[in-house]
Protein backbone atom coordinates (compact mmCIF):
# COMPACT_ATOMS: atom_id res chain seq x y z
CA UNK A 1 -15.73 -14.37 37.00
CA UNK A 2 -13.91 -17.41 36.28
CA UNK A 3 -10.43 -18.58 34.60
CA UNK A 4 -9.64 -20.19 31.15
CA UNK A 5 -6.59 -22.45 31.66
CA UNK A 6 -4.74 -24.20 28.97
CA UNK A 7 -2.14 -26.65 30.07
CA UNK A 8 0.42 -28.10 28.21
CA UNK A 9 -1.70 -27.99 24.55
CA UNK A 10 -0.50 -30.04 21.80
CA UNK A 11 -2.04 -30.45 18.56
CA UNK A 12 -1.17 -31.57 15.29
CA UNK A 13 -3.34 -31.94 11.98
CA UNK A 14 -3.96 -34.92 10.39
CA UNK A 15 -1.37 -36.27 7.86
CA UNK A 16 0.72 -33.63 9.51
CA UNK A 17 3.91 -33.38 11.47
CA UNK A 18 4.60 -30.39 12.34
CA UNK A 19 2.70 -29.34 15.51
CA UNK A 20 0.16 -26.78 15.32
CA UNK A 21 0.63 -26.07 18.91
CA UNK A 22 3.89 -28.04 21.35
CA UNK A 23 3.26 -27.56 24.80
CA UNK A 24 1.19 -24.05 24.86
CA UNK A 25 -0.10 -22.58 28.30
CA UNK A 26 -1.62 -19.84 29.14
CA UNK A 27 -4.74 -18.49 31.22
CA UNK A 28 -7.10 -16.13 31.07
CA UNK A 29 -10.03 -14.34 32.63
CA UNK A 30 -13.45 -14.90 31.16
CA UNK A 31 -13.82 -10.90 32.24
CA UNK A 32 -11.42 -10.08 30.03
CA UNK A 33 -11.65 -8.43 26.21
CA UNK A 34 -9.23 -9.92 24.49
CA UNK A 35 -8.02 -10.03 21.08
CA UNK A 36 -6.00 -12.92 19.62
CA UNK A 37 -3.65 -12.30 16.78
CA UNK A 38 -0.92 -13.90 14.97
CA UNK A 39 0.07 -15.20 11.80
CA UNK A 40 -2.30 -16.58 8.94
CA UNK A 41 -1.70 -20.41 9.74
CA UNK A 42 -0.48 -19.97 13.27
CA UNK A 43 -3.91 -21.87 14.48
CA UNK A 44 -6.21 -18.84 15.81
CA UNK A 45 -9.27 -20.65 14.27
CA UNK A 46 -8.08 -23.43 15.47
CA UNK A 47 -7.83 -22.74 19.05
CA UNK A 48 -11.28 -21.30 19.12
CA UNK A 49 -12.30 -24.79 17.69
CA UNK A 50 -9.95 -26.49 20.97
CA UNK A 51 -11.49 -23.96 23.46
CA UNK A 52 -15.29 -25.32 22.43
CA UNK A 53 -14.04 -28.83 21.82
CA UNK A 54 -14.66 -29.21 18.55
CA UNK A 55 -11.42 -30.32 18.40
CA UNK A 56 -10.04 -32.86 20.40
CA UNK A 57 -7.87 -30.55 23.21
CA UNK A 58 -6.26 -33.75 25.27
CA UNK A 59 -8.40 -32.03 28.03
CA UNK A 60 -5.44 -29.43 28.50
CA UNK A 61 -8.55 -27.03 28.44
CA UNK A 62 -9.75 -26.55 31.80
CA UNK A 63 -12.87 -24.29 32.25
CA UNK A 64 -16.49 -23.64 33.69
CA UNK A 65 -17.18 -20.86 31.01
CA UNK A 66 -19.69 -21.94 28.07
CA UNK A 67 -18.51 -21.17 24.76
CA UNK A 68 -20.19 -19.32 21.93
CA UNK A 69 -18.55 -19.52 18.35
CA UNK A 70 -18.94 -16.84 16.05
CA UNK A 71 -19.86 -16.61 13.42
CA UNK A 72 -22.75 -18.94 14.63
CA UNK A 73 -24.29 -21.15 11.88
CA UNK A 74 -27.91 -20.28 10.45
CA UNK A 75 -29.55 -23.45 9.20
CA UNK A 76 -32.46 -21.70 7.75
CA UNK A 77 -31.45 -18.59 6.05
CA UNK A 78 -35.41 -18.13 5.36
CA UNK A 79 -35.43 -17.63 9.39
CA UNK A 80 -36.24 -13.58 10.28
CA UNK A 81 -34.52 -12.33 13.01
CA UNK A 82 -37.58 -12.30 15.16
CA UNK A 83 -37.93 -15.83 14.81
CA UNK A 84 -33.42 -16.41 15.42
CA UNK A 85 -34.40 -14.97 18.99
CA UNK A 86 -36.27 -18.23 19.76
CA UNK A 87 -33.45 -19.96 19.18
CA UNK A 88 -30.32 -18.77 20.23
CA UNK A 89 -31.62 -17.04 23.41
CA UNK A 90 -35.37 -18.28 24.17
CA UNK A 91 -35.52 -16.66 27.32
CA UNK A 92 -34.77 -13.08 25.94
CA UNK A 93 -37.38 -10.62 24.94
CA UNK A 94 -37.77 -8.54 21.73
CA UNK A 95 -37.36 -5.03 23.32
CA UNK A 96 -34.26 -6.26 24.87
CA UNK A 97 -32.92 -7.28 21.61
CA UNK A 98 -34.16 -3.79 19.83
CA UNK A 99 -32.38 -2.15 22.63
CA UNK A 100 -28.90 -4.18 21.57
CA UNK A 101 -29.42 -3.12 18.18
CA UNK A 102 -30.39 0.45 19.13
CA UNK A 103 -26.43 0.51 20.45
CA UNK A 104 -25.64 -0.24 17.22
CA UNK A 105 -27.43 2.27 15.16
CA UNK A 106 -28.83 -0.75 13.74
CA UNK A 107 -33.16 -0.58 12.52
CA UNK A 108 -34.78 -2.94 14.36
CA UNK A 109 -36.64 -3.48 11.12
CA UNK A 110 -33.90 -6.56 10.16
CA UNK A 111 -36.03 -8.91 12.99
CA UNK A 112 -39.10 -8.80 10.42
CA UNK A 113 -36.69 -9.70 7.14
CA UNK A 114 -35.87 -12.90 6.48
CA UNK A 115 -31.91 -13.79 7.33
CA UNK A 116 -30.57 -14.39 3.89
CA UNK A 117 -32.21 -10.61 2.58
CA UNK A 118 -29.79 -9.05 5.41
CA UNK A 119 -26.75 -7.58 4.28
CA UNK A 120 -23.14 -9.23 5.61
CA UNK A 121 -22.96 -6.29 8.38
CA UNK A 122 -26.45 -6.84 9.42
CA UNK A 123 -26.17 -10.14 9.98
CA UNK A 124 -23.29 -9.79 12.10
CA UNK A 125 -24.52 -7.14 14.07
CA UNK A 126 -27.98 -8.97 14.93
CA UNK A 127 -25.83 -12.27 15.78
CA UNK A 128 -23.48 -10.66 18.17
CA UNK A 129 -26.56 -8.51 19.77
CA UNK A 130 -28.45 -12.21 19.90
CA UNK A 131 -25.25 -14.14 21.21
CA UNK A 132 -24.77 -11.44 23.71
CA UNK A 133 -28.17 -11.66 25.30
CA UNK A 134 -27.45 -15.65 25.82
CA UNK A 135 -26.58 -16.07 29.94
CA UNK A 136 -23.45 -16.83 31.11
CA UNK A 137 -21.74 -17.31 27.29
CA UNK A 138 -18.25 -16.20 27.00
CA UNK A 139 -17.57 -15.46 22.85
CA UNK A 140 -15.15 -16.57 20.76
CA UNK A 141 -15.29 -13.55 17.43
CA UNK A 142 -13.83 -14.99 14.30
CA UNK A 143 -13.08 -11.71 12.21
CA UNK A 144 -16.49 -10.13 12.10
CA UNK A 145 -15.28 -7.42 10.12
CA UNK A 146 -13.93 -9.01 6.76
CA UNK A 147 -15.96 -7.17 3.99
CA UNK A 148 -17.44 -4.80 6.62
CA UNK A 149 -17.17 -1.00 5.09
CA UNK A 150 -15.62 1.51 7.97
CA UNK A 151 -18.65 2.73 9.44
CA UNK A 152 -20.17 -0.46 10.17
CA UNK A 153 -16.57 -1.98 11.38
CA UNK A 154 -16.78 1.23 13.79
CA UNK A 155 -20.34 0.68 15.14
CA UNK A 156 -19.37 -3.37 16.20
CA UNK A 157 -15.81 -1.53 17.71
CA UNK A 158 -17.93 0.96 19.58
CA UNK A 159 -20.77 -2.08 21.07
CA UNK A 160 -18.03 -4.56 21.67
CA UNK A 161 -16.46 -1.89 23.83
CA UNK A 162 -19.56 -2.27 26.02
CA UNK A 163 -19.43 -5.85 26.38
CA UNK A 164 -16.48 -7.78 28.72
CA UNK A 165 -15.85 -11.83 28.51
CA UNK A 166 -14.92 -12.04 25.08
CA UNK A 167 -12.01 -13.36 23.17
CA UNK A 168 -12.01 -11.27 19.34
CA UNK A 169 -9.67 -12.58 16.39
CA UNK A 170 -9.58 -9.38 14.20
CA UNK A 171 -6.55 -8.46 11.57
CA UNK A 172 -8.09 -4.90 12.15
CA UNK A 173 -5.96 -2.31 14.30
CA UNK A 174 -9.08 0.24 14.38
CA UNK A 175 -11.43 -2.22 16.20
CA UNK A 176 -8.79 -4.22 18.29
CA UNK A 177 -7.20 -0.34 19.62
CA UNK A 178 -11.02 -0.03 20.30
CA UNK A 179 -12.55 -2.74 22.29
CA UNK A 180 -9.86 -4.75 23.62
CA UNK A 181 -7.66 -4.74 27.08
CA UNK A 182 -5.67 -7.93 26.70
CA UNK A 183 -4.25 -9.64 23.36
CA UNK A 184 -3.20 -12.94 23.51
CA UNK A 185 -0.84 -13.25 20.77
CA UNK A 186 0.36 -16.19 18.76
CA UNK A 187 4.04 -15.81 18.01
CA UNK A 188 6.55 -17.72 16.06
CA UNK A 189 8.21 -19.69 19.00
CA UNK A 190 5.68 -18.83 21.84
CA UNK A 191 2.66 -17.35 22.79
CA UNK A 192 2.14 -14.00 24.86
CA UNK A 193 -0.47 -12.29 26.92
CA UNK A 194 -0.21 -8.57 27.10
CA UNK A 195 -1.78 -6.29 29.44
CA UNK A 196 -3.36 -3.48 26.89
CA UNK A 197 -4.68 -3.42 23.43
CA UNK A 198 -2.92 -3.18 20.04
CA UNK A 199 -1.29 -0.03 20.36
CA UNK A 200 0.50 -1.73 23.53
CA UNK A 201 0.84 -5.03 22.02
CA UNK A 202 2.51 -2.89 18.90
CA UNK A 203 5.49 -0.85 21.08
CA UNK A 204 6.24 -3.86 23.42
CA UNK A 205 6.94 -5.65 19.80
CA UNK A 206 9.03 -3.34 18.46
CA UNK A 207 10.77 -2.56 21.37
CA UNK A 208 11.94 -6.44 21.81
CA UNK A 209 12.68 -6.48 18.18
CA UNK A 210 14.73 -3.41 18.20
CA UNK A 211 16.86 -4.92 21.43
CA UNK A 212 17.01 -8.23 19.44
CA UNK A 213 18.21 -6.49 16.41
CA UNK A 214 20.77 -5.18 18.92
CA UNK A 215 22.35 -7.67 20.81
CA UNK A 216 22.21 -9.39 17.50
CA UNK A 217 24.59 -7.17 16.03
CA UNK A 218 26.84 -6.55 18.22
CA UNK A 219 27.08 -10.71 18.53
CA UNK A 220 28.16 -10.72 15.63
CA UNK A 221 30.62 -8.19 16.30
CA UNK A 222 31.68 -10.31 19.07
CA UNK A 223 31.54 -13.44 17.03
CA UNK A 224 34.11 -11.91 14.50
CA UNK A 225 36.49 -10.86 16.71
CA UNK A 226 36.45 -14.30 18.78
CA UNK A 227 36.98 -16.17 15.68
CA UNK A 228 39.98 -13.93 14.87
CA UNK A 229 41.38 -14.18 18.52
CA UNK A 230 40.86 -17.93 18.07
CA UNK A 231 43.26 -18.58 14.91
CA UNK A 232 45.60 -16.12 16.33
CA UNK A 233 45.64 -18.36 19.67
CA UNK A 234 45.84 -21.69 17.76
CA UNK A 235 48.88 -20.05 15.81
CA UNK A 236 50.97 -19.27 18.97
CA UNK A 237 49.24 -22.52 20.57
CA UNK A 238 51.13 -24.68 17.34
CA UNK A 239 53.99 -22.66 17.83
CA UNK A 240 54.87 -23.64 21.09
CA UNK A 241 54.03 -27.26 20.63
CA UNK A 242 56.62 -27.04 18.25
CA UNK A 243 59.16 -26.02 20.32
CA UNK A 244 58.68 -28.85 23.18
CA UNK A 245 61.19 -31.08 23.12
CA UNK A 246 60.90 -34.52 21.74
CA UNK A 247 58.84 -33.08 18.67
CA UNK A 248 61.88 -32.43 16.38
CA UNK A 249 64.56 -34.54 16.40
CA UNK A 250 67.15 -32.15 15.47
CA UNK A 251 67.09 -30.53 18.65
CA UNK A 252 68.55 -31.46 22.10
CA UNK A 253 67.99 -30.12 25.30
CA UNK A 254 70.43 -27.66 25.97
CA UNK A 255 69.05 -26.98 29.77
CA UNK A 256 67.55 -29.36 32.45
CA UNK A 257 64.96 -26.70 33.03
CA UNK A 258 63.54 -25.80 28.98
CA UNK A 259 61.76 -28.86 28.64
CA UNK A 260 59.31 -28.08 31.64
CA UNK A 261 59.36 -24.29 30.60
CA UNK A 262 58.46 -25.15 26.67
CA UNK A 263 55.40 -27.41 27.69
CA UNK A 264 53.99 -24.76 30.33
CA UNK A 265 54.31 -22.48 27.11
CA UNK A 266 52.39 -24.91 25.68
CA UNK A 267 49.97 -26.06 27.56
CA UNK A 268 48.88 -22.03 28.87
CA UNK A 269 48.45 -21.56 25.17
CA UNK A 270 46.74 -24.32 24.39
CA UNK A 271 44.39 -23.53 27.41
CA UNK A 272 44.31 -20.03 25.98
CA UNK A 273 42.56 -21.06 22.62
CA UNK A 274 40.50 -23.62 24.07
CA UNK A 275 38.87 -20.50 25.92
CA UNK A 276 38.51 -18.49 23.30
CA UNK A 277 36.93 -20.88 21.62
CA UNK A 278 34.48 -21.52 24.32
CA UNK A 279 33.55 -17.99 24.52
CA UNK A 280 33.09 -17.74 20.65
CA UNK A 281 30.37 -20.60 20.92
CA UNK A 282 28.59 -19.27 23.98
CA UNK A 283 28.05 -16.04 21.37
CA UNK A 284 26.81 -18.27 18.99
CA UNK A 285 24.77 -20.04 20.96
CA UNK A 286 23.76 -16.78 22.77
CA UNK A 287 22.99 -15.65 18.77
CA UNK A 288 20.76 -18.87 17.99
CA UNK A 289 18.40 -17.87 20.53
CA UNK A 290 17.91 -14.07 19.45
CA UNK A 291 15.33 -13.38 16.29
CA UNK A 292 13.54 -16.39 17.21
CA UNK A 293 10.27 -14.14 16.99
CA UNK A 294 11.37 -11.77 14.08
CA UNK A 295 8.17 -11.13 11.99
CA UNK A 296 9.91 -8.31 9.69
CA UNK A 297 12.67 -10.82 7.85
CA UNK A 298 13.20 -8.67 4.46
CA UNK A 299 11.98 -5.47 2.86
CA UNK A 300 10.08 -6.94 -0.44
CA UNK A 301 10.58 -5.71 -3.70
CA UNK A 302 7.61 -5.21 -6.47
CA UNK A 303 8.92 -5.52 -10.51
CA UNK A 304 7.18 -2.01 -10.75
CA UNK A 305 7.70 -0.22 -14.50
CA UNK A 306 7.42 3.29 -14.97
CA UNK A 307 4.50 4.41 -17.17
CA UNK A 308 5.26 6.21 -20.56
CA UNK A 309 2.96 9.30 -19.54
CA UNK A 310 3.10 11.26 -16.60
CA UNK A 311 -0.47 10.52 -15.85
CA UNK A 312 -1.22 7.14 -16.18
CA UNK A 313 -5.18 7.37 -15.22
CA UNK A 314 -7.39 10.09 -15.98
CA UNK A 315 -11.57 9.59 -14.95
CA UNK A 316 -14.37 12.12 -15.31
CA UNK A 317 -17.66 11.61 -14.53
CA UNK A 318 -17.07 7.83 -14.43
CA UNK A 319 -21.19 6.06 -13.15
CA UNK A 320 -21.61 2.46 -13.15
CA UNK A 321 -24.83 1.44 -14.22
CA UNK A 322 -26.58 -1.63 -12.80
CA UNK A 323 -29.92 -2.35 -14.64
CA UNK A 324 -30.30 0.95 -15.89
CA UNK A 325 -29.60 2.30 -12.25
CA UNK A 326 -26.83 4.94 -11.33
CA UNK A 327 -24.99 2.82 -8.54
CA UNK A 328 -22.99 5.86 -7.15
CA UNK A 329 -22.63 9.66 -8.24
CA UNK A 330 -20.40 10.58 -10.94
CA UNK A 331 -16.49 9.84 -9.97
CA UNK A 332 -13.89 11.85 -11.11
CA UNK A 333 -9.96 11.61 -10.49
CA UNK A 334 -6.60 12.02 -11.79
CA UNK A 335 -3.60 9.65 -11.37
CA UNK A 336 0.04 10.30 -11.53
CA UNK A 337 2.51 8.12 -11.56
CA UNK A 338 3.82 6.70 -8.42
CA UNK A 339 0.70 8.02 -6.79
CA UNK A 340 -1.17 5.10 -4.63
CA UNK A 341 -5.77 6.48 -4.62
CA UNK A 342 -7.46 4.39 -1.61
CA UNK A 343 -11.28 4.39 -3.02
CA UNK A 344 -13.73 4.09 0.33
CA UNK A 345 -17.21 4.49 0.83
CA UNK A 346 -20.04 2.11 1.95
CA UNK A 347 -20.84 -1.65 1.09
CA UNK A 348 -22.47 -1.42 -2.30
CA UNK A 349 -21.53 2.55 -3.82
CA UNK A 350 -19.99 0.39 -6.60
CA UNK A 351 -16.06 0.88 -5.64
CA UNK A 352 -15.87 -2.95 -7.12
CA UNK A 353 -17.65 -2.22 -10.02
CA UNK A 354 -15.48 1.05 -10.62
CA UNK A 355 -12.59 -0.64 -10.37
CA UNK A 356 -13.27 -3.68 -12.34
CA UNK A 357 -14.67 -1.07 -15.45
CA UNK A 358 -10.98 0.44 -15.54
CA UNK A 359 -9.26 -3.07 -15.59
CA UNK A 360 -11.52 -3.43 -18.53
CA UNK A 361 -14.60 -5.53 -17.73
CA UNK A 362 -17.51 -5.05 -20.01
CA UNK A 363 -19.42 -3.26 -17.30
CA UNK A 364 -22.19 -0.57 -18.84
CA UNK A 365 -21.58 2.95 -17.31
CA UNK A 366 -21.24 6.43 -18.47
CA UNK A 367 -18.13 9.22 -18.37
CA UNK A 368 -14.97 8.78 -20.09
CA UNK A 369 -11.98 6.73 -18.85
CA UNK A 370 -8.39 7.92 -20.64
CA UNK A 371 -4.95 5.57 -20.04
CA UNK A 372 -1.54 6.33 -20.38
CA UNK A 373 -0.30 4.50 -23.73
CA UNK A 374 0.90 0.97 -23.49
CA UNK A 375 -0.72 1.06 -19.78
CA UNK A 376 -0.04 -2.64 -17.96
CA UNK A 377 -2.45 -3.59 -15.48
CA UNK A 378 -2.10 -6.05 -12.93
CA UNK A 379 -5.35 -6.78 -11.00
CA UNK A 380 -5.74 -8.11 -7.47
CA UNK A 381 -9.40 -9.36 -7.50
CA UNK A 382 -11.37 -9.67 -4.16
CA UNK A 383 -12.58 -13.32 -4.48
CA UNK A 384 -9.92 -15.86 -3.77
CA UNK A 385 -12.90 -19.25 -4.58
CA UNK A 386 -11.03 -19.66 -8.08
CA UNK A 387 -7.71 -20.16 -6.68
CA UNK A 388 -5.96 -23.71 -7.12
CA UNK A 389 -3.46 -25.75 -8.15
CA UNK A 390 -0.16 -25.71 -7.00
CA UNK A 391 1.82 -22.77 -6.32
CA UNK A 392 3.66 -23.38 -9.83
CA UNK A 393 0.22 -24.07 -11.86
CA UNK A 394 -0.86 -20.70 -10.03
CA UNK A 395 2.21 -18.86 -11.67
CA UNK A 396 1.98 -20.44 -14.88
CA UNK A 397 -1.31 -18.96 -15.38
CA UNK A 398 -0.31 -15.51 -14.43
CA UNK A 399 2.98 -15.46 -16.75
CA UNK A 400 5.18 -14.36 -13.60
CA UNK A 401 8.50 -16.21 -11.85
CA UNK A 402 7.47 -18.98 -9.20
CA UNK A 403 10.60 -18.46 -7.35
CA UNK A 404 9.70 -14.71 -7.13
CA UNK A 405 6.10 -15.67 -6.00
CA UNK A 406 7.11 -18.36 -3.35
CA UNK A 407 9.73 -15.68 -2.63
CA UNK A 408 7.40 -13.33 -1.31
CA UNK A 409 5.25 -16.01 -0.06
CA UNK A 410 7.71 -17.09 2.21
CA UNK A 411 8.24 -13.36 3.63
CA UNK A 412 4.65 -13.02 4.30
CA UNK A 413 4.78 -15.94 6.37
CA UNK A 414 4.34 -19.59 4.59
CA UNK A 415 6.05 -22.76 5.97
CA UNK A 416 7.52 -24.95 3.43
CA UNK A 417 4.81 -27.00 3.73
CA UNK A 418 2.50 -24.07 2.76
CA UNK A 419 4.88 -23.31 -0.49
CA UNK A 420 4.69 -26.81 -1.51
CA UNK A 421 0.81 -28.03 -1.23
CA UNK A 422 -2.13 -27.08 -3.09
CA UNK A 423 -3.41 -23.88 -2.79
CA UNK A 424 -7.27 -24.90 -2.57
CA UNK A 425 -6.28 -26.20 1.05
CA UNK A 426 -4.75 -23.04 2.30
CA UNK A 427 -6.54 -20.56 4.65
CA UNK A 428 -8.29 -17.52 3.71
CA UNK A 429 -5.84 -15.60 4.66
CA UNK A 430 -3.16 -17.29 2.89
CA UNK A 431 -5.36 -17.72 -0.28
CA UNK A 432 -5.32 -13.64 -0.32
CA UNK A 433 -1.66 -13.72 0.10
CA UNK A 434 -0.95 -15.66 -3.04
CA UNK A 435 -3.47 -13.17 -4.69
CA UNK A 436 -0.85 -10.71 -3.32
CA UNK A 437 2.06 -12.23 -4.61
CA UNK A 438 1.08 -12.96 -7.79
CA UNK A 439 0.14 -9.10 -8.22
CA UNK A 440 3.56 -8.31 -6.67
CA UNK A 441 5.52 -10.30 -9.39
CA UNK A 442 3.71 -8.71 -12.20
CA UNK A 443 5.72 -6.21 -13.83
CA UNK A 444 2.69 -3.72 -14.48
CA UNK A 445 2.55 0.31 -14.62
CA UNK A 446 -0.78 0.45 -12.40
CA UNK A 447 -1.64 -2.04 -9.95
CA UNK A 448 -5.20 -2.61 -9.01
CA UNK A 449 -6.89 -3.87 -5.96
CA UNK A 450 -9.71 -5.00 -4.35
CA UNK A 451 -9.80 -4.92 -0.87
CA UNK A 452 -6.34 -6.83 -0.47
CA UNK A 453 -6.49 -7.04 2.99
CA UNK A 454 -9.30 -9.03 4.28
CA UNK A 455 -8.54 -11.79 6.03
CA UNK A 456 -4.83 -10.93 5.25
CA UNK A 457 -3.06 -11.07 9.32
CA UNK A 458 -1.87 -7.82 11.02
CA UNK A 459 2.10 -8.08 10.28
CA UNK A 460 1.67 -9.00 6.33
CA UNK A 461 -0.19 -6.07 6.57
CA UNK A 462 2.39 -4.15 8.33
CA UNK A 463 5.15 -5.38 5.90
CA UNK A 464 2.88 -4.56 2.98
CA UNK A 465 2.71 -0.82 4.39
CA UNK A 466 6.15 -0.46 4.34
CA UNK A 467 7.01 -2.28 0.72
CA UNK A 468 4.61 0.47 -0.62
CA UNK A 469 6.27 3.22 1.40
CA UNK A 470 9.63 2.01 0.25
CA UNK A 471 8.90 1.70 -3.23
CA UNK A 472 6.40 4.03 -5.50
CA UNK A 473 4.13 2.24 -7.68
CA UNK A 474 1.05 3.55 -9.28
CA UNK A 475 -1.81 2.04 -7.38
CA UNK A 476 -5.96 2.48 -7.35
CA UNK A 477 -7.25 0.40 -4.55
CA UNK A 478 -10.63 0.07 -2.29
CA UNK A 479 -9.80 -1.35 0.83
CA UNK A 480 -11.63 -0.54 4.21
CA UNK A 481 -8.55 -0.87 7.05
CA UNK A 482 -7.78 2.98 7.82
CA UNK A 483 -4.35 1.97 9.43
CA UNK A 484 -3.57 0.65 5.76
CA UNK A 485 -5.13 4.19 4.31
CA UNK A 486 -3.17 6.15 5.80
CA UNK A 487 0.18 4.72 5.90
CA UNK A 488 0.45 4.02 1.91
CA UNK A 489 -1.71 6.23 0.35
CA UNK A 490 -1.18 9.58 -1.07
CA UNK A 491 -4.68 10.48 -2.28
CA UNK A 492 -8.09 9.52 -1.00
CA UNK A 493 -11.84 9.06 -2.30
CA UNK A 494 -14.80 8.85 -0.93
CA UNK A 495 -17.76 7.04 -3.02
CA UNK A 496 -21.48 8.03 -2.41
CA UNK A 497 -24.06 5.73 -3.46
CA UNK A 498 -26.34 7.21 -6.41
């Protein structure tokens, strides 16, 4: 066992200045399982990248653990996985990586493939099993699930659960309930450690945002009443002032004792208001402290249009054919308006290819596809690697309001530098979001998506679960986070390769 420390980190990008990180400590145990979470752009990748040093830290990292990143880097992709052994852990044995696997229910048949034949969950299961076996490395997981159908996202879960002396960024609620006992997480004005996994991490949130919510209220309360108090004190205050003597000419003093009496009037009112006042701004200063980690600013809205026909999708017997091959078995659903179908099923049964055929690609497949008349469609693709431009270009090109899109933006978590640069530099994450918001500011009668949510952070996806719960559009989506299931939609359907 041995301690992480970070003391006092500062960071800033280049050409930037705002701070990434302003005097951040914390510590943790390399025994730990802990998941880190925050924020797209609150600097998760980037601390992995200060833990390992490869960024400058200012040495406010202070450590004897050895750091693995993952996802490590394959050079050759023409590699098999036998031959991967003899370099990331040359001291380890075959059998003990088939065993690894084996916890996996993962074939050992991927050592004797080469790397670039494996499929994405494949890869990542024979990396972690490889980086594992390495002695005395502590891991740093960069979202090893993005992509990932359920089943394989549950079989990593279930081995990382074995494992201890790991530190796991993961947007997914499944795996991080799963494996972890500590999450460090990465909030607006500090940063946390918390004794428990997400489910703990979730209700200690809440909880402090409820009591914030709270005592914010009832500031306010106080705050209005103070400020009432306060002109009714400097009232009376000016009203006594007036009657001192010397301040009107007109008068004279008709007793040797109302001068003094007229200024103690005075000055006890006077004294009166400048305590009121006082109180008022220790409630407002009291008030400019509270919120300061509010994720959940406003409920977002979605231009949504009710479809002329009560069913606005109808599919029988829909296959996808991919050179001349059936890629799943025949699909068949009905969809109502208002109602939100989550398509699931393993990597590769086609729900991509389904869903692309209804937004009208010229896909070959067989069955019979029937819309409501006049049916809009606004698409949220899966790929993100055409996005850029500025935020403005990006709306231009989609016909929609850039105030409405930066609008959203800004409620899903962009700074203002964010809104304003180009949206080729942005993060993953945030390149999904703008995805998001363009779909959002579409006025459409069916809104399709493909798996929206990867790399998309855990409270966008949280305030995405309750825009669709608030509002009703028509949705048909594939996404792979069962949190995200079953909080928004009303039907399910599972895909089985052909």
């Amino acid at each position: 066992m041995s301690i992480i420390s970070v003391n006092n980190l500062t960071y800033y990008y280049d050409g930037c200045d705002e701070a990434v990180y302003e005097n951040v400590s914390f510590t943790l145990d390399t025994t730990w399982k802990t998941g880190l979470i925050g924020r797209n752009g609150r600097g998760k990748t980037t601390l992995l990248k200060l833990l390992t040093g490869e960024l400058e830290n200012g040495g406010a990292v202070n450590t004897k653990a050895e750091f693995l990143y993952f996802p490590f880097d394959v050079e050759d992709k023409n590699m098999s996985g036998s031959e991967l052994i003899g370099i990331i852990c040359p001291d380890v044995q075959e059998w003990e990586v088939i065993r690894e696997l084996s916890y996996m229910d993962t074939d050992c048949d991927i050592l004797y493939r080469p790397f670039s034949t494996l499929s994405g969950g494949e890869q990542t299961r024979l990396l972690l099993c490889l980086l594992f076996l390495r002695d005395n490395a502590f891991l740093l997981i960069d979202e090893p699930t993005n992509c990932l159908d359920l089943d394989a996202r549950e079989a990593i879960g279930d081995y990382l659960k074995t494992k201890s002396g790991f530190i796991l960024v993961s947007h997914d609620r499944d795996l991080l309930d799963n494996c972890t006992d500590h999450i460090l997480s990465l909030n607006r004005s500090d940063t946390e450690i918390i004794n428990g996994n997400y489910s703990v991490w979730k209700e200690n949130f809440d909880r402090k945002e409820a009591n914030e919510l709270m005592r914010d209220k009832k500031l306010k309360s106080e705050i209005g009443h103070l400020k009432a108090a306060a002109e009714r004190s400097k009232k009376w205050a000016d009203t006594a002032e007036g009657r001192k003597i010397g301040i009107d000419p007109s008068k004279t003093e008709k007793s040797p004792d109302r001068r003094a009496v007229e200024g103690a009037k005075a000055k006890a009112m006077m004294k009166r208001m400048k305590a009121v006042e006082s109180r008022r701004q220790t409630a407002i200063d009291e008030k400019s402290v509270l919120l300061k980690n509010r994720e959940y600013i406003d409920t977002l809205k979605i231009p949504s249009i009710k479809a002329k026909s009560a069913t606005v999708l109808s599919v029988q017997n829909l296959v996808p054919n991919y050179c001349g091959n059936a890629l799943c078995k025949p699909v068949s659903f009905t969809l109502s308006d208002g109602e939100r179908l989550c398509l699931s099923g393993k990597n590769g049964c086609g729900k991509s290819t389904i869903l692309k055929i209804i937004a009208g690609a010229d896909i070959s497949y067989s069955g019979s596809i029937a819309k409501a008349p006049g049916l809009k469609i606004s698409v949220l693709p899966q790929d993100t690697n055409g996005l850029c431009g500025t935020l403005d270009e990006f709306s231009g090109r989609l016909g929609v309001d850039a105030e409405l899109v930066r609008a959203i933006l800004a409620k899903l978590g962009f700074s203002r530098r964010e809104l304003i640069g180009r949206t080729e530099n942005l993060s993953a994450g945030q390149k999904k979001k703008v995805l998001i918001a363009g779909s959002l500011a579409t006025p459409a009668n069916l809104y399709i998506w493909d798996e929206p949510l990867n790399f998309v952070d855990i409270i966008s996806r949280i305030q995405l679960e309750r825009l669709l719960g608030a509002n009703t559009p028509t949705m048909l989506l594939a996404e792979h986070d069962r949190y995200f299931c079953e909080n928004t939609g009303t039907k399910r359907l599972y895909i089985t390769k052909g």
